[in-house]
PDB file of N, CA and C in Angstrom:
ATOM      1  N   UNK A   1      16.152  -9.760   5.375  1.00  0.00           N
ATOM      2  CA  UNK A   1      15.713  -9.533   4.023  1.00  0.00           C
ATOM      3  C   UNK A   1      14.271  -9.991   3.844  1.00  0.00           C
ATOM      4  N   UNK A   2      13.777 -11.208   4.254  1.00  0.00           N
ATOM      5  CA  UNK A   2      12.906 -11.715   4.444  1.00  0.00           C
ATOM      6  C   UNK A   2      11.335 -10.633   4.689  1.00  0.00           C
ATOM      7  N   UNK A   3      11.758 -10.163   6.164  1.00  0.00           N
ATOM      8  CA  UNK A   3      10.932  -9.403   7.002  1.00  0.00           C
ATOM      9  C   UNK A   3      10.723  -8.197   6.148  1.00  0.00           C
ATOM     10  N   UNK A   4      12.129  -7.667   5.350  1.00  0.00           N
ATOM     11  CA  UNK A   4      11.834  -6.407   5.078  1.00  0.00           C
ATOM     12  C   UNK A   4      10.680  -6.510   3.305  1.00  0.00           C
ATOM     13  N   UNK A   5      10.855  -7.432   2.731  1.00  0.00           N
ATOM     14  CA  UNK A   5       9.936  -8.169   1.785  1.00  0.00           C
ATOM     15  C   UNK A   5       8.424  -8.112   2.292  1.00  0.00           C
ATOM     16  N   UNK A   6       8.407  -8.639   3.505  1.00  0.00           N
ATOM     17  CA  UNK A   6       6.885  -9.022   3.694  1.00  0.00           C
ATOM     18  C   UNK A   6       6.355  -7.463   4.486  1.00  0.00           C
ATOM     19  N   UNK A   7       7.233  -7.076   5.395  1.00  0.00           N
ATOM     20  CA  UNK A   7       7.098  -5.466   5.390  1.00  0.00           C
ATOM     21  C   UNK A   7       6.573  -4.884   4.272  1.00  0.00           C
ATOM     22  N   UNK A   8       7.271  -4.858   3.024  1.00  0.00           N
ATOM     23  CA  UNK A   8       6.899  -4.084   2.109  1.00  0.00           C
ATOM     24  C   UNK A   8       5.475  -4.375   1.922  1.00  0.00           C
ATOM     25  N   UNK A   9       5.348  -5.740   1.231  1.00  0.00           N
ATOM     26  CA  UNK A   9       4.183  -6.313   0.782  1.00  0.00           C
ATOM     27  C   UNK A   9       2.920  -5.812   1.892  1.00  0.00           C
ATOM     28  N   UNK A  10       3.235  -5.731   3.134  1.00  0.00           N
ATOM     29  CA  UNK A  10       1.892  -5.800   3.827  1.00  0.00           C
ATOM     30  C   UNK A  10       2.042  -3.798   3.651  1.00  0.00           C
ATOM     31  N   UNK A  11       2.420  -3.381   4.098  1.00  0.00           N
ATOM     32  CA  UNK A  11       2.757  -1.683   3.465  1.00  0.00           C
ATOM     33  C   UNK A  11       1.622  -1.399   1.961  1.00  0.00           C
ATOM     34  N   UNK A  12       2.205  -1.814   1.330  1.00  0.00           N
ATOM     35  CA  UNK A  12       1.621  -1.731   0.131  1.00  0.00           C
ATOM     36  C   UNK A  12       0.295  -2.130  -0.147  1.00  0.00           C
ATOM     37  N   UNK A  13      -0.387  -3.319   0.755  1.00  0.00           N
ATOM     38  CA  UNK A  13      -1.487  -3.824   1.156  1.00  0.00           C
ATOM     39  C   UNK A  13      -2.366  -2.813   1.614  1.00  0.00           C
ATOM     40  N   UNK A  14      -1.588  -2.190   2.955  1.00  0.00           N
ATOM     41  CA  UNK A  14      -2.499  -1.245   3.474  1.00  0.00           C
ATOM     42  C   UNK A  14      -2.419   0.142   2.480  1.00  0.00           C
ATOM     43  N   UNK A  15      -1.574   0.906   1.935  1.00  0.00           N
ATOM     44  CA  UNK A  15      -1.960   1.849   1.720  1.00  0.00           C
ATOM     45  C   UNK A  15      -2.377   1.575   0.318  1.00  0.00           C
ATOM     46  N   UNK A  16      -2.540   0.843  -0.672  1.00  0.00           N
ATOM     47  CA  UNK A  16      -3.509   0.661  -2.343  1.00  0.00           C
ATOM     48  C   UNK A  16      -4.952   0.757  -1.607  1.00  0.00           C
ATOM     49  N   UNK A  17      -5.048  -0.461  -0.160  1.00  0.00           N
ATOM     50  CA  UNK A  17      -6.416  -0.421   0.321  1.00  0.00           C
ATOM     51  C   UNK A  17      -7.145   0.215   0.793  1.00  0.00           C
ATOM     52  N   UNK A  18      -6.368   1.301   1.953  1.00  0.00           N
ATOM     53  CA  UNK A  18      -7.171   2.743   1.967  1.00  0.00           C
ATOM     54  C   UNK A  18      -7.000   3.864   1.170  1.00  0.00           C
ATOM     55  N   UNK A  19      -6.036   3.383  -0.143  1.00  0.00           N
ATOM     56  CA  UNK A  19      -6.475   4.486  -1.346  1.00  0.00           C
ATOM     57  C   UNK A  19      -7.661   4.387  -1.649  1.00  0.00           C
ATOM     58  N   UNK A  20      -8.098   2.849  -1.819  1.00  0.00           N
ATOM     59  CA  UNK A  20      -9.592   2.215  -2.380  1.00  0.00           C
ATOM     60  C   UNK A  20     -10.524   2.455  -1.543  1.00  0.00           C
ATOM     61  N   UNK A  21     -10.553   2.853  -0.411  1.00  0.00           N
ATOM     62  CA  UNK A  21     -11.503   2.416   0.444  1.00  0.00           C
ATOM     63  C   UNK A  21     -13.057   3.203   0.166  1.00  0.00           C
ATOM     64  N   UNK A  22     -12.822   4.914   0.228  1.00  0.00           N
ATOM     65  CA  UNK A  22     -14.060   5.595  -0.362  1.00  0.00           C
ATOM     66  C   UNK A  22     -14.793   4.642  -1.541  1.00  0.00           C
ATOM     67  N   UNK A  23     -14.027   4.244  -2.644  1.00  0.00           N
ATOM     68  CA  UNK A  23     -14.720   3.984  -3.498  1.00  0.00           C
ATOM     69  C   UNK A  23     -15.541   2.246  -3.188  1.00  0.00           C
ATOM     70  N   UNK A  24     -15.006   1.768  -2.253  1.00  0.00           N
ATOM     71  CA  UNK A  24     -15.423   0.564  -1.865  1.00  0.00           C
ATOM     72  C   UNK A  24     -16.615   0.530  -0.996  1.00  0.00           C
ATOM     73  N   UNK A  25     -16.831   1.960  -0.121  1.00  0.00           N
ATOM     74  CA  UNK A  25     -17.714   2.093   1.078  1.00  0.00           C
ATOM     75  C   UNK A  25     -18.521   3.038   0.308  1.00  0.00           C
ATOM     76  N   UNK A  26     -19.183   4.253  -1.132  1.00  0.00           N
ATOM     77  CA  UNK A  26     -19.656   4.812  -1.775  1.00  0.00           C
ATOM     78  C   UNK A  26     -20.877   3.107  -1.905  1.00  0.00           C
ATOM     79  N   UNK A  27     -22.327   3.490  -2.133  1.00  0.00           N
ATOM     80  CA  UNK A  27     -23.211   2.258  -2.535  1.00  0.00           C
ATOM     81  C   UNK A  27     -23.190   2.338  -4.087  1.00  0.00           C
ATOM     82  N   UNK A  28     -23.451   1.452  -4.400  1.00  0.00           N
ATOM     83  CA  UNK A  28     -23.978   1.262  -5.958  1.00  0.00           C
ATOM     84  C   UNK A  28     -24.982   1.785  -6.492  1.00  0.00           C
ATOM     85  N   UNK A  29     -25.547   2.428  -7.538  1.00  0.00           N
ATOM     86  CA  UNK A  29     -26.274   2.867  -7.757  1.00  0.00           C
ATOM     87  C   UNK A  29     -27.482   1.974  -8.460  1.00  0.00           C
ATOM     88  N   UNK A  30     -28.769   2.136  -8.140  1.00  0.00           N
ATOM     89  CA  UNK A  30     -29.422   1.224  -8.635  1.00  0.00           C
ATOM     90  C   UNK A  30     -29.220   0.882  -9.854  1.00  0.00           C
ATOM     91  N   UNK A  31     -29.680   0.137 -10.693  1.00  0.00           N
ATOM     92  CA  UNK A  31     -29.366  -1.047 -11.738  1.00  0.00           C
ATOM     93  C   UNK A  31     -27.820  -1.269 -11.770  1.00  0.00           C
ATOM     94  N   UNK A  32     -26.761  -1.061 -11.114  1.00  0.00           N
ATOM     95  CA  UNK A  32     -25.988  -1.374 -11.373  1.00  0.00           C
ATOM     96  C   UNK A  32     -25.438  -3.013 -11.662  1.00  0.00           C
ATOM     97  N   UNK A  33     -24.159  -3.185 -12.548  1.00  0.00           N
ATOM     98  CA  UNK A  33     -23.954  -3.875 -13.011  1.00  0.00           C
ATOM     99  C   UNK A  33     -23.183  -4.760 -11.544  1.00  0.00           C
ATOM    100  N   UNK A  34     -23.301  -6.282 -11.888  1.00  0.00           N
ATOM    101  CA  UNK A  34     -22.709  -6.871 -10.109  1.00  0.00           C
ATOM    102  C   UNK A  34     -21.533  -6.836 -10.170  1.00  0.00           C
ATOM    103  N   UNK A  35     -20.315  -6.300 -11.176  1.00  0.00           N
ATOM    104  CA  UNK A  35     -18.786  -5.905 -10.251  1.00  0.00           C
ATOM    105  C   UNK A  35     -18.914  -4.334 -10.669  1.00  0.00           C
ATOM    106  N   UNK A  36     -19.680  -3.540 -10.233  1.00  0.00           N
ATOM    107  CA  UNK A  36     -19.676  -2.244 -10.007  1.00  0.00           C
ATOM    108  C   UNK A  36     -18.348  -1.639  -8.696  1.00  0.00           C
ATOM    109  N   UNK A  37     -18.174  -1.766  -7.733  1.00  0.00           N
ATOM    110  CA  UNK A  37     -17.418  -2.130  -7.058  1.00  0.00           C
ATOM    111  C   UNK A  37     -15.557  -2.346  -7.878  1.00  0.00           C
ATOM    112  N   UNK A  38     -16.228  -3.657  -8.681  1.00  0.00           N
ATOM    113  CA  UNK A  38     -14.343  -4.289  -8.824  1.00  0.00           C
ATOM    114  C   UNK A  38     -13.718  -3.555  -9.876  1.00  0.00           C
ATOM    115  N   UNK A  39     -14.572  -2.945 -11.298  1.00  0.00           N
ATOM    116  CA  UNK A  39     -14.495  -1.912 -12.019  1.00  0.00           C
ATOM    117  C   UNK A  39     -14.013  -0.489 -11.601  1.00  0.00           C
ATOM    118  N   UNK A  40     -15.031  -0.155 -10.136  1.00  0.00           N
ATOM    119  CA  UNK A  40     -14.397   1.322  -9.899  1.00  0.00           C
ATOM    120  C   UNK A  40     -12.798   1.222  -9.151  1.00  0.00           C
ATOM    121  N   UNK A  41     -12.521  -0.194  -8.649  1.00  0.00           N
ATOM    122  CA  UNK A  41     -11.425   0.178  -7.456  1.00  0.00           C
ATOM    123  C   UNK A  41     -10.226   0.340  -9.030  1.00  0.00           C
ATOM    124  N   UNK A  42     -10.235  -0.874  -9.890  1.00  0.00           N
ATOM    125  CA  UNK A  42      -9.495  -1.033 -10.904  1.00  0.00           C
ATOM    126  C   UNK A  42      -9.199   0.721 -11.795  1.00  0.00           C
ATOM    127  N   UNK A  43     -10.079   0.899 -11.385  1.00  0.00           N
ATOM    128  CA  UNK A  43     -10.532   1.980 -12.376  1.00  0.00           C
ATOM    129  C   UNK A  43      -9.625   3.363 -11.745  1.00  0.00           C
ATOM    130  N   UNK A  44     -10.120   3.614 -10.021  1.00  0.00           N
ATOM    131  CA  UNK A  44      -9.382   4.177  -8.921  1.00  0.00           C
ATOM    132  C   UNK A  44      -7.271   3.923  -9.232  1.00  0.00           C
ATOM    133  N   UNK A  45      -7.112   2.685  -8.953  1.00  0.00           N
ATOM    134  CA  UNK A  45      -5.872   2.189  -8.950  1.00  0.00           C
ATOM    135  C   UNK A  45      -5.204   2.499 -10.437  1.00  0.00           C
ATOM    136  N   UNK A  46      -5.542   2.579 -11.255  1.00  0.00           N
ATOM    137  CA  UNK A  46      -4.946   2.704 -12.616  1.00  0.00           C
ATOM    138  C   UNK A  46      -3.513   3.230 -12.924  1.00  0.00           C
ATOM    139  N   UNK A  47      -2.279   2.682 -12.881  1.00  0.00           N
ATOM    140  CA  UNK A  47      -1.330   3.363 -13.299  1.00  0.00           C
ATOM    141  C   UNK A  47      -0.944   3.776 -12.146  1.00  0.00           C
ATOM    142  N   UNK A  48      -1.474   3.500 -10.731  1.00  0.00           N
ATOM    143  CA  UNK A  48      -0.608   3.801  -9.300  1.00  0.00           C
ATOM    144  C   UNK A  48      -0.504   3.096  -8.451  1.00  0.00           C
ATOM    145  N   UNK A  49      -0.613   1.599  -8.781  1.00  0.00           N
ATOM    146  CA  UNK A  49      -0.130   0.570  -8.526  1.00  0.00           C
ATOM    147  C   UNK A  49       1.386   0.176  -8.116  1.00  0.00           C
ATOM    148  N   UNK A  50       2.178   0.834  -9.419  1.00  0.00           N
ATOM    149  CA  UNK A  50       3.698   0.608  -9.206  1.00  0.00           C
ATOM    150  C   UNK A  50       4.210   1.590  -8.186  1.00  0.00           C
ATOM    151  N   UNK A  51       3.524   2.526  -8.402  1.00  0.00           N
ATOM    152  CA  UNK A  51       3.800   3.516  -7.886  1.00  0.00           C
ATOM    153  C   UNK A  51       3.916   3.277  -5.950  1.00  0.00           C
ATOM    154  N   UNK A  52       2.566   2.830  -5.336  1.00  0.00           N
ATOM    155  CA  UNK A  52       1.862   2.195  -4.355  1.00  0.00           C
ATOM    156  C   UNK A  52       3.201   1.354  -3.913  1.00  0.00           C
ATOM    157  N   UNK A  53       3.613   0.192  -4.716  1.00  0.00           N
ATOM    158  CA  UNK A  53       4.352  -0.919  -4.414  1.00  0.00           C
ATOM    159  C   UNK A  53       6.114  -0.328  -4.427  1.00  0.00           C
ATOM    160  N   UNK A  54       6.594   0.644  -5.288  1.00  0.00           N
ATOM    161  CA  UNK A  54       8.068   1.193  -5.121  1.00  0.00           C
ATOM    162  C   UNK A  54       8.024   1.878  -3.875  1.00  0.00           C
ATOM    163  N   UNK A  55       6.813   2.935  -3.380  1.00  0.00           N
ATOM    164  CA  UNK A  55       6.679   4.021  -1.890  1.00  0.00           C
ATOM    165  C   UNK A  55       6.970   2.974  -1.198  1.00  0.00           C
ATOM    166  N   UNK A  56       6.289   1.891  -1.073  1.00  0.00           N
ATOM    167  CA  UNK A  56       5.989   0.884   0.041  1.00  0.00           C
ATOM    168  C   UNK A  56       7.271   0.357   0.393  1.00  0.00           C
ATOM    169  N   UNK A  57       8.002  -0.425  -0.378  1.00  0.00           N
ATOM    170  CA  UNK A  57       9.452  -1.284  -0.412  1.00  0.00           C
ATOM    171  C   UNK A  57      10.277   0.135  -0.008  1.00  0.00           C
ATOM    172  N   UNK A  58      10.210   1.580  -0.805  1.00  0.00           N
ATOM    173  CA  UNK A  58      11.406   2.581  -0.144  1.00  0.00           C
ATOM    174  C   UNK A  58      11.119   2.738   1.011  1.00  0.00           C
ATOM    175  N   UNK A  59       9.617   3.103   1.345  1.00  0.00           N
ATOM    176  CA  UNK A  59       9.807   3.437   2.573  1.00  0.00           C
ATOM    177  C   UNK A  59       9.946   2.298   3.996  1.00  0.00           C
ATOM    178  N   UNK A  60       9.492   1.395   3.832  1.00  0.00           N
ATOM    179  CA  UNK A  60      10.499  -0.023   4.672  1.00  0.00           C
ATOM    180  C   UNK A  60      11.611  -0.018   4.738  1.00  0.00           C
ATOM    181  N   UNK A  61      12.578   0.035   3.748  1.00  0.00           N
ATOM    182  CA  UNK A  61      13.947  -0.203   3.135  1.00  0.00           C
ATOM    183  C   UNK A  61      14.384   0.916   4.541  1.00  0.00           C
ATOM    184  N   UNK A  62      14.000   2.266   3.548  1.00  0.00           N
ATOM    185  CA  UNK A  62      15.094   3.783   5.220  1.00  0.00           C
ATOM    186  C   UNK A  62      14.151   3.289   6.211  1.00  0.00           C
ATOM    187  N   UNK A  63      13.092   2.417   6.790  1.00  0.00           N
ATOM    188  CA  UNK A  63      12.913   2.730   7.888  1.00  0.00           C
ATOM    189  C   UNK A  63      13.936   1.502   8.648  1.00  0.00           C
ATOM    190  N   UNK A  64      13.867   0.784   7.819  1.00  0.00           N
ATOM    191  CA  UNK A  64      15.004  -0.197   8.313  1.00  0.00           C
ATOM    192  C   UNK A  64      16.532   0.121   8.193  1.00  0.00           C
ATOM    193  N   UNK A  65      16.865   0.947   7.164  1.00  0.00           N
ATOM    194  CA  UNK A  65      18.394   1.342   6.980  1.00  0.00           C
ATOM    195  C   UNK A  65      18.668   2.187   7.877  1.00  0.00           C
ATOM    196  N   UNK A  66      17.325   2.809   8.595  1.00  0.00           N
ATOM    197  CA  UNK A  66      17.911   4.279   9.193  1.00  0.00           C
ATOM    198  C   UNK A  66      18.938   4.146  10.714  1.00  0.00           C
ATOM    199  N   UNK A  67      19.892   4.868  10.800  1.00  0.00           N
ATOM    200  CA  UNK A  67      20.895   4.599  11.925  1.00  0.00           C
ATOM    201  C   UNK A  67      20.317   4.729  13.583  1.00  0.00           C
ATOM    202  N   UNK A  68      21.078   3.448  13.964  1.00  0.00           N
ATOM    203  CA  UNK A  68      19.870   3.561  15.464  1.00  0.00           C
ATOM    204  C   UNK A  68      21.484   3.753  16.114  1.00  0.00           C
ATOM    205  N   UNK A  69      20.775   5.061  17.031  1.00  0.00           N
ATOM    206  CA  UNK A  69      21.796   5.065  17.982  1.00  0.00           C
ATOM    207  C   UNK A  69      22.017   4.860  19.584  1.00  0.00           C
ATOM    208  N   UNK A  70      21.015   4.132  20.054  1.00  0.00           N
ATOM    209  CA  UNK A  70      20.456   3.855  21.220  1.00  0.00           C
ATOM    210  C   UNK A  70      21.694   3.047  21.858  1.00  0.00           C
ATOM    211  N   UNK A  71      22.081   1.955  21.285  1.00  0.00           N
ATOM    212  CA  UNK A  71      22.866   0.792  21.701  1.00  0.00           C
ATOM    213  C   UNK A  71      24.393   1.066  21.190  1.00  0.00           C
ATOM    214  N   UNK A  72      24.740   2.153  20.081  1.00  0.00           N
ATOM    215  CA  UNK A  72      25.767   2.345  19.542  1.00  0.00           C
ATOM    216  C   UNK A  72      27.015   2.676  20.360  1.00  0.00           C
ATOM    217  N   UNK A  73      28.019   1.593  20.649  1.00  0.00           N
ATOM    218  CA  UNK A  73      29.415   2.109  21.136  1.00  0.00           C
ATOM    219  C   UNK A  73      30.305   2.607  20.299  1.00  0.00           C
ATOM    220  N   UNK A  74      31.281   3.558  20.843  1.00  0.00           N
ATOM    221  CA  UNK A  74      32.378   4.190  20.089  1.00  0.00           C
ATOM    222  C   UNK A  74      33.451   3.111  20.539  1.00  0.00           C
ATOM    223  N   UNK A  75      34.092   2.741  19.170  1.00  0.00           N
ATOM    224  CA  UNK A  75      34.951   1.722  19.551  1.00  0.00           C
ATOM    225  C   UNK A  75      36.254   2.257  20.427  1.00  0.00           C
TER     226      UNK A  75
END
């Protein structure tokens, strides 16, 4: 349960972060304001956050639920 928790969490890590990433690696435009940057990712992420974090936990969850049949005996 543990593993499949921190699974999720790091899941969800990576894919919010290369949702963000264009807008993180795009430069600032001159005079910009100094969280130009923390504004656009916030701005990027809006409302697909939960979204980001439910994909992440389902898709851990079946990759862990899914039936392995490698080792499986017929009783």
């Amino acid at each position: 349960m543990t593993l499949s928790i921190a699974g999720g969490c790091l899941v969800f890590l990576l894919s919010a972060g290369l949702y963000a990433l264009p807008v993180l690696l795009e430069p600032a435009p001159p005079g910009a304001i100094p969280d130009y940057h923390k504004e656009r990712v916030q701005a990027r992420l809006k409302g697909k956050v939960m979204w980001f974090l439910a994909g992440s936990f389902v898709g851990v969850t079946l990759l862990i639920a899914r039936p392995r049949r490698g080792g499986a005996r017929k009783p």
